[in-house]
Structure formats: C-alpha cells, structure tokens
PDB file of N, CA and C in Angstrom:
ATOM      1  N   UNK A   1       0.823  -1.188   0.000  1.00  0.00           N
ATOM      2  CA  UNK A   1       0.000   0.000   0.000  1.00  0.00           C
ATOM      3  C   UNK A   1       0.870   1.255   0.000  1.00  0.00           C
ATOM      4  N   UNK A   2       2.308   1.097   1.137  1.00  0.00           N
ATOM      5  CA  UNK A   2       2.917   2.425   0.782  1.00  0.00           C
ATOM      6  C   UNK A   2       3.477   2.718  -0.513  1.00  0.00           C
ATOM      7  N   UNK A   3       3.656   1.549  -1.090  1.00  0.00           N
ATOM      8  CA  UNK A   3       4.342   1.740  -2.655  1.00  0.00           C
ATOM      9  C   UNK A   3       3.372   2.479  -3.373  1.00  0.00           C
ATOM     10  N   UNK A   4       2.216   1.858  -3.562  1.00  0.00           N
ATOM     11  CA  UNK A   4       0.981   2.305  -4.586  1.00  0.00           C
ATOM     12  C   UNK A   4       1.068   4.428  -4.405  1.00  0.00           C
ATOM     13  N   UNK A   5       1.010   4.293  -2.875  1.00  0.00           N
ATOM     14  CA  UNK A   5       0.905   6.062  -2.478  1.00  0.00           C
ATOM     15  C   UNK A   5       2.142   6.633  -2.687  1.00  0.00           C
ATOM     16  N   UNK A   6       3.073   5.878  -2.667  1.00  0.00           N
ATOM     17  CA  UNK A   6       4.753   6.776  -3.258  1.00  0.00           C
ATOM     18  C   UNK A   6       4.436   6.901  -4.113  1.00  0.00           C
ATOM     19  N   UNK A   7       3.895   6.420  -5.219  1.00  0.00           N
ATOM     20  CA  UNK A   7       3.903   6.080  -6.637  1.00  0.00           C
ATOM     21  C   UNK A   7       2.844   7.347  -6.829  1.00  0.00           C
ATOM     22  N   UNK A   8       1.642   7.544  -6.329  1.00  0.00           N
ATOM     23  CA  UNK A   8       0.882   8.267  -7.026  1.00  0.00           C
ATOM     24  C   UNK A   8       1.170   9.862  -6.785  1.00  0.00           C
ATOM     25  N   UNK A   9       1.565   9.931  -5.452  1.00  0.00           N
ATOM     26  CA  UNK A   9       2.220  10.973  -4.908  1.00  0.00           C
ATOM     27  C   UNK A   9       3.238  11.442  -5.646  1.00  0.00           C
ATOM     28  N   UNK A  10       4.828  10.580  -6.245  1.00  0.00           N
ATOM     29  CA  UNK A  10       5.439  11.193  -7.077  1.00  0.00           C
ATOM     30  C   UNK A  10       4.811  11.378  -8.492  1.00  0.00           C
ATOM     31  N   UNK A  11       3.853  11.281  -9.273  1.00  0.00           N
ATOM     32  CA  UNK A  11       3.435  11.138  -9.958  1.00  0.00           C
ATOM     33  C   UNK A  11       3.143  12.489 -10.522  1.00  0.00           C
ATOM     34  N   UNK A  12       3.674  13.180 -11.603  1.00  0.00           N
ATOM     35  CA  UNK A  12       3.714  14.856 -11.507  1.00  0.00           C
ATOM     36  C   UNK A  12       3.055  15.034 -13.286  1.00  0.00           C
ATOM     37  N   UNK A  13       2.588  13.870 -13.682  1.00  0.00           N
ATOM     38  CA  UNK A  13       1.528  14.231 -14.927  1.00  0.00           C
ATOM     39  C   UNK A  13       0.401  15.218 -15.321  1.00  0.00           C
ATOM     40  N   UNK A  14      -0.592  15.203 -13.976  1.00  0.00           N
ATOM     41  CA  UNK A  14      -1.619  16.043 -13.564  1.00  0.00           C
ATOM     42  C   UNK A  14      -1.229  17.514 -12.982  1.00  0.00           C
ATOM     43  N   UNK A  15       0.036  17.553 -12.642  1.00  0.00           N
ATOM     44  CA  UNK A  15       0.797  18.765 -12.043  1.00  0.00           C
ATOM     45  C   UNK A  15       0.636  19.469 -13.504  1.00  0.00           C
ATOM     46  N   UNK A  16       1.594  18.990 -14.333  1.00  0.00           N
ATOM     47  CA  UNK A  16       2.294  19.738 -15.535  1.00  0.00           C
ATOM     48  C   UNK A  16       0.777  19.948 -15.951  1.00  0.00           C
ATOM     49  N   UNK A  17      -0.117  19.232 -16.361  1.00  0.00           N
ATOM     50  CA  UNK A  17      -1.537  19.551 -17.190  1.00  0.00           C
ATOM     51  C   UNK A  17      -2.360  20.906 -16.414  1.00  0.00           C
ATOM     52  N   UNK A  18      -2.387  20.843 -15.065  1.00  0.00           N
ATOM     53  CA  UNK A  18      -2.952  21.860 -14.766  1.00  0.00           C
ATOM     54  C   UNK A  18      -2.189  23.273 -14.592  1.00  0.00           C
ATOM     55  N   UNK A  19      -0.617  22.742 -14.504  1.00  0.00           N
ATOM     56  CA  UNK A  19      -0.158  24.541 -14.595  1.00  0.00           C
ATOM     57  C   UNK A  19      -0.050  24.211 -16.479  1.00  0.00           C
ATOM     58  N   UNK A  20      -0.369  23.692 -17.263  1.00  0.00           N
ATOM     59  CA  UNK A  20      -0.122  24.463 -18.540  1.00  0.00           C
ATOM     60  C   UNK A  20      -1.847  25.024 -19.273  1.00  0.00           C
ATOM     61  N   UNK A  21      -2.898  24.425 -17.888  1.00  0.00           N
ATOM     62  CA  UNK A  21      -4.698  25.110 -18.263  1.00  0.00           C
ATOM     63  C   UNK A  21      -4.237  26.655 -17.583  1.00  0.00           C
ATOM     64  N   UNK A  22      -4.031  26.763 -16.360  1.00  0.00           N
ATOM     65  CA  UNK A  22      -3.324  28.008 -15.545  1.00  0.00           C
ATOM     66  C   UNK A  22      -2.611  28.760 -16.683  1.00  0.00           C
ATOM     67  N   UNK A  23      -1.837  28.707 -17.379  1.00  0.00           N
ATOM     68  CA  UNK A  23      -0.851  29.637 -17.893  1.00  0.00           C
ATOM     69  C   UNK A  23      -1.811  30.168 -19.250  1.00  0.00           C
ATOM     70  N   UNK A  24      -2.583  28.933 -20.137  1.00  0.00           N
ATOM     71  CA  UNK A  24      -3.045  29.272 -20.937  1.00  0.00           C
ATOM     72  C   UNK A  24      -4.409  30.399 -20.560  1.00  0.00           C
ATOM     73  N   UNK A  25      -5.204  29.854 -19.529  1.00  0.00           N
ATOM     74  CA  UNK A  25      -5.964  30.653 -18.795  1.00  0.00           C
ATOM     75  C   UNK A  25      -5.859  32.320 -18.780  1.00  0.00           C
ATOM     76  N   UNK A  26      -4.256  32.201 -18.211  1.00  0.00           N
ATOM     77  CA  UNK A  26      -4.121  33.457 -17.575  1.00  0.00           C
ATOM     78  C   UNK A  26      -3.275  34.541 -18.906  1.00  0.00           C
ATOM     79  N   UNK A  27      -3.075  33.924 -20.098  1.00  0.00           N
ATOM     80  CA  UNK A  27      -2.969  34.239 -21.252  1.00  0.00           C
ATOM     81  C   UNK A  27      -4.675  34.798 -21.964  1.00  0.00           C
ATOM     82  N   UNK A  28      -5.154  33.818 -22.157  1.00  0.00           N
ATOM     83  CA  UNK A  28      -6.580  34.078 -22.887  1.00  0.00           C
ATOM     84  C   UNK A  28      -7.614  34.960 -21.763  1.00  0.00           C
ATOM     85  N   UNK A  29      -7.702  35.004 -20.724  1.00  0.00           N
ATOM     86  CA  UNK A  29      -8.780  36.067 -20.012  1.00  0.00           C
ATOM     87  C   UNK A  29      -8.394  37.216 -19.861  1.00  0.00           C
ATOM     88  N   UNK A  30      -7.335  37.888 -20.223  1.00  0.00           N
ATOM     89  CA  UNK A  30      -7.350  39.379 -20.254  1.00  0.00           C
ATOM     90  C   UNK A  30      -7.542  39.547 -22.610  1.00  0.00           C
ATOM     91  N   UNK A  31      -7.604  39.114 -22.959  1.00  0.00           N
ATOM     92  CA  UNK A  31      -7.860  39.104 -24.463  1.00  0.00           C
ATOM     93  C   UNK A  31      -8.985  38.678 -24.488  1.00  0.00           C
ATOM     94  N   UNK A  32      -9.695  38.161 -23.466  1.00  0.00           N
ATOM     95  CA  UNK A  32     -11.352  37.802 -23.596  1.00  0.00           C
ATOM     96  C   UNK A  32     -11.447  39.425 -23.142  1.00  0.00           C
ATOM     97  N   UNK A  33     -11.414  39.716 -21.898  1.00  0.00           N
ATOM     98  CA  UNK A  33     -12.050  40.626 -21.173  1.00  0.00           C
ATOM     99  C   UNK A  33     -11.961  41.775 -22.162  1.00  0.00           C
ATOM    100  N   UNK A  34     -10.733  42.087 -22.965  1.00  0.00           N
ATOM    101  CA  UNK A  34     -10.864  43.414 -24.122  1.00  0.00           C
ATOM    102  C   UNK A  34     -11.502  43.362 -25.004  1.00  0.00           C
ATOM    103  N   UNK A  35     -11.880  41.651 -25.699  1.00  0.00           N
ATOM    104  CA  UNK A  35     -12.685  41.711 -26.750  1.00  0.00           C
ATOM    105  C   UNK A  35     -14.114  42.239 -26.610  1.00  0.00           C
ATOM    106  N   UNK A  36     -14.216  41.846 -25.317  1.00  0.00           N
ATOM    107  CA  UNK A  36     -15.967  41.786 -24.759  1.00  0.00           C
ATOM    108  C   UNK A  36     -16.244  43.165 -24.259  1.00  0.00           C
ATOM    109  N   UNK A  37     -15.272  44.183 -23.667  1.00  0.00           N
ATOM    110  CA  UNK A  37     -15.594  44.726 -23.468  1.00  0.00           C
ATOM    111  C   UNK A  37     -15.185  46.423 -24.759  1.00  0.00           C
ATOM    112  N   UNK A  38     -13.916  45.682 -25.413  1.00  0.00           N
ATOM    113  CA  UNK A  38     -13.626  47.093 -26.684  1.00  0.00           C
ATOM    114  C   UNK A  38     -14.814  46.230 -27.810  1.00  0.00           C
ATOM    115  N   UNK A  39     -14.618  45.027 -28.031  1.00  0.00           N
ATOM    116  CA  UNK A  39     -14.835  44.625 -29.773  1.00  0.00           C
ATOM    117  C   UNK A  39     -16.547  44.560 -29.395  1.00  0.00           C
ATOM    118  N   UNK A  40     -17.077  44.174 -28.661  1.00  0.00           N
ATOM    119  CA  UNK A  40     -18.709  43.782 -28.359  1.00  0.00           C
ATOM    120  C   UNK A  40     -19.306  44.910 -28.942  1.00  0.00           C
ATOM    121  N   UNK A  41     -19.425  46.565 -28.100  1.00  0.00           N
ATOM    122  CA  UNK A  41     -20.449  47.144 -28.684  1.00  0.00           C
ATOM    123  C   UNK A  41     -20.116  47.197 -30.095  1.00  0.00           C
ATOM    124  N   UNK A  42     -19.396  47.280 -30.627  1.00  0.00           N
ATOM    125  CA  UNK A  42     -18.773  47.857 -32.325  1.00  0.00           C
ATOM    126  C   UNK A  42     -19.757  46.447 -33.046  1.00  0.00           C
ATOM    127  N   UNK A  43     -19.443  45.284 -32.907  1.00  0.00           N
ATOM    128  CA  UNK A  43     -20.212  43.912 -33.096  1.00  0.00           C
ATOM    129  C   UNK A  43     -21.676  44.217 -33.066  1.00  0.00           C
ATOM    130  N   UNK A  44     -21.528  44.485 -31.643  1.00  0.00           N
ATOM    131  CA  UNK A  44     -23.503  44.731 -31.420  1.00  0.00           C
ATOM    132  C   UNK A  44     -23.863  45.527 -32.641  1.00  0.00           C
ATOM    133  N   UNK A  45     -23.793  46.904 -32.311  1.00  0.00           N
ATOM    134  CA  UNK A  45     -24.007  48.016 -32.965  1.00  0.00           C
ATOM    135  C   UNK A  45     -24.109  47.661 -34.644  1.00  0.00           C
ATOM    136  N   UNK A  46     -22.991  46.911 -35.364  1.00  0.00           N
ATOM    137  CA  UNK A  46     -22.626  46.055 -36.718  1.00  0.00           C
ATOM    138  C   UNK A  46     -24.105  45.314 -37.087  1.00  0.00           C
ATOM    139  N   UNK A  47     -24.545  44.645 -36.437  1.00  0.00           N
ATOM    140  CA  UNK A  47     -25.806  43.574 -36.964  1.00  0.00           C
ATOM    141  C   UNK A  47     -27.091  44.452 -36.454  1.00  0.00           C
ATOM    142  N   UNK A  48     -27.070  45.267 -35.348  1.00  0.00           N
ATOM    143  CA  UNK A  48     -28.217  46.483 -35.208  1.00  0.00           C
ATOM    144  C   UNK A  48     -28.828  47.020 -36.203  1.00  0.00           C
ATOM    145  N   UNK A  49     -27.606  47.114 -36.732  1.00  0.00           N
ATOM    146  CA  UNK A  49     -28.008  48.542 -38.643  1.00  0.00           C
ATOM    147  C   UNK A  49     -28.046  47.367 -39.448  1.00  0.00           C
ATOM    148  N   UNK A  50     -27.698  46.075 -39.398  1.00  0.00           N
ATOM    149  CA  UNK A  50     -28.238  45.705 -40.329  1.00  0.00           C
ATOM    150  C   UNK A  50     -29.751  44.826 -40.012  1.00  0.00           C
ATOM    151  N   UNK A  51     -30.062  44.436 -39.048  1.00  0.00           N
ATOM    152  CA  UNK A  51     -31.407  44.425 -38.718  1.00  0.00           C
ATOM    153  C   UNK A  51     -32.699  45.824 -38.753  1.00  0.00           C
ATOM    154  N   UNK A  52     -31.893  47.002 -38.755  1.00  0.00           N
ATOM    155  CA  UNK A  52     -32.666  47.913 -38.930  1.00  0.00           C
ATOM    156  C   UNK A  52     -33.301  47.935 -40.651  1.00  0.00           C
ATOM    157  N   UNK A  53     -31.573  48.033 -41.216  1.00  0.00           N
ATOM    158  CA  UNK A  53     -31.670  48.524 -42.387  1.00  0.00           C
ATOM    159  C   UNK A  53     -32.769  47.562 -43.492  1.00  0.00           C
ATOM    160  N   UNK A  54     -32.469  46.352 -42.840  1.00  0.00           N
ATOM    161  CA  UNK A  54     -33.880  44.860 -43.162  1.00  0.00           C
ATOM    162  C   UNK A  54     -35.515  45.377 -42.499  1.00  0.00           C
ATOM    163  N   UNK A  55     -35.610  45.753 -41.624  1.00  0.00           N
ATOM    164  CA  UNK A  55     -36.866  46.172 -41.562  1.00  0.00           C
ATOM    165  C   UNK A  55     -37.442  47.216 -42.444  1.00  0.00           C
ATOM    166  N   UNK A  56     -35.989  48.152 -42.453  1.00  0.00           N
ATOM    167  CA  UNK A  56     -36.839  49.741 -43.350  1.00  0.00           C
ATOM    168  C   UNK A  56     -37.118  49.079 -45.114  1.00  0.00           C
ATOM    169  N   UNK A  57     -36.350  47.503 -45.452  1.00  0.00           N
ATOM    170  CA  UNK A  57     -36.575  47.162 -46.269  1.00  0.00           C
ATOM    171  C   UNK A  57     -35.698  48.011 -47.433  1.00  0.00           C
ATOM    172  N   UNK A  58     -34.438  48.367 -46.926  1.00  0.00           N
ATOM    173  CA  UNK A  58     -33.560  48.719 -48.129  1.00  0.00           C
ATOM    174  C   UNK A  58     -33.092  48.229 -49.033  1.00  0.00           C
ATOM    175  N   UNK A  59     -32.999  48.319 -50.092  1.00  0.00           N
ATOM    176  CA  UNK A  59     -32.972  47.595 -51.260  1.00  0.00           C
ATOM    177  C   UNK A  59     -31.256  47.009 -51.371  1.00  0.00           C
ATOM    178  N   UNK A  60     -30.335  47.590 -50.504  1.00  0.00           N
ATOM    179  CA  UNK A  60     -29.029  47.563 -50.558  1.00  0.00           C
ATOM    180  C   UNK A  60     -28.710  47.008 -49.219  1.00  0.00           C
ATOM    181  N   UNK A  61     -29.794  46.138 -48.638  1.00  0.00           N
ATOM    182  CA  UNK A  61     -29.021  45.451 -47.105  1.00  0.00           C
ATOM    183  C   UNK A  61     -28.628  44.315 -47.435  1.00  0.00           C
ATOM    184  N   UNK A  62     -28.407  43.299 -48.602  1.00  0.00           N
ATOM    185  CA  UNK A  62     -28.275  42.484 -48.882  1.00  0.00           C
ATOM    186  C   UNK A  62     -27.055  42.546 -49.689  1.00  0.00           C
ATOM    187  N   UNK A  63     -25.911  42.481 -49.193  1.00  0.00           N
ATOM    188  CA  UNK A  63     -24.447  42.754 -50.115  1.00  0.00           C
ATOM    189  C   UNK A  63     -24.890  41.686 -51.325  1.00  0.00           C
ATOM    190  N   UNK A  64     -24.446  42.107 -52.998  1.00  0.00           N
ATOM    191  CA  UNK A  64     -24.286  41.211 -53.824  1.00  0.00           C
ATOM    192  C   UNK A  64     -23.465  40.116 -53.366  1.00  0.00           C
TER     193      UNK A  64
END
C-alpha cells in the first residue's frame, strides 16, 4: 500500500496539465475581457443597422 501512495504521490503528470490550463488561462482572459468589453459594442451596434436597415426594407441590405 505504501508503494501504490509513493507512486501516485510522485506522480507529476496532472501537475504539468494543470499549470499548462493556468498559464493558458491566464494568457486568454485578459484578451477575452478586451474583446468583450472594446470589440462587443462595435459587433452589437454592426448587426443592429443591419437588422434595422432589413426592416426599413432597403434595397441595398443584402451585399451582392
């Protein structure tokens, strides 16, 4: 039994996997947080006018 727990204890597979979710993590949530908060309204605002411009029924909301 103490072998089995040396064994799982040195066992540093699950170590390396979760500091390389951590690093990627802490890479990608500040490039989330700017997209969502610079790129979102510009996005929103983007399909707004063109849901508008579809109701007023413009003849030019439909790119060739």
């Amino acid at each position: 039994m103490r072998k089995l727990l040396r064994r799982v204890h040195e066992n540093e597979n699950g170590a390396v996997s979760i500091e390389t979710i951590l690093i990627i993590a802490a890479i990608a949530l500040p490039i989330l947080i700017f997209v969502i908060k610079v790129g979102w309204p510009k996005i929103k605002e983007y399909f707004n006018q063109g849901m508008r411009d579809l109701e007023e029924g413009r003849e030019d909301a439909i790119a060739p």
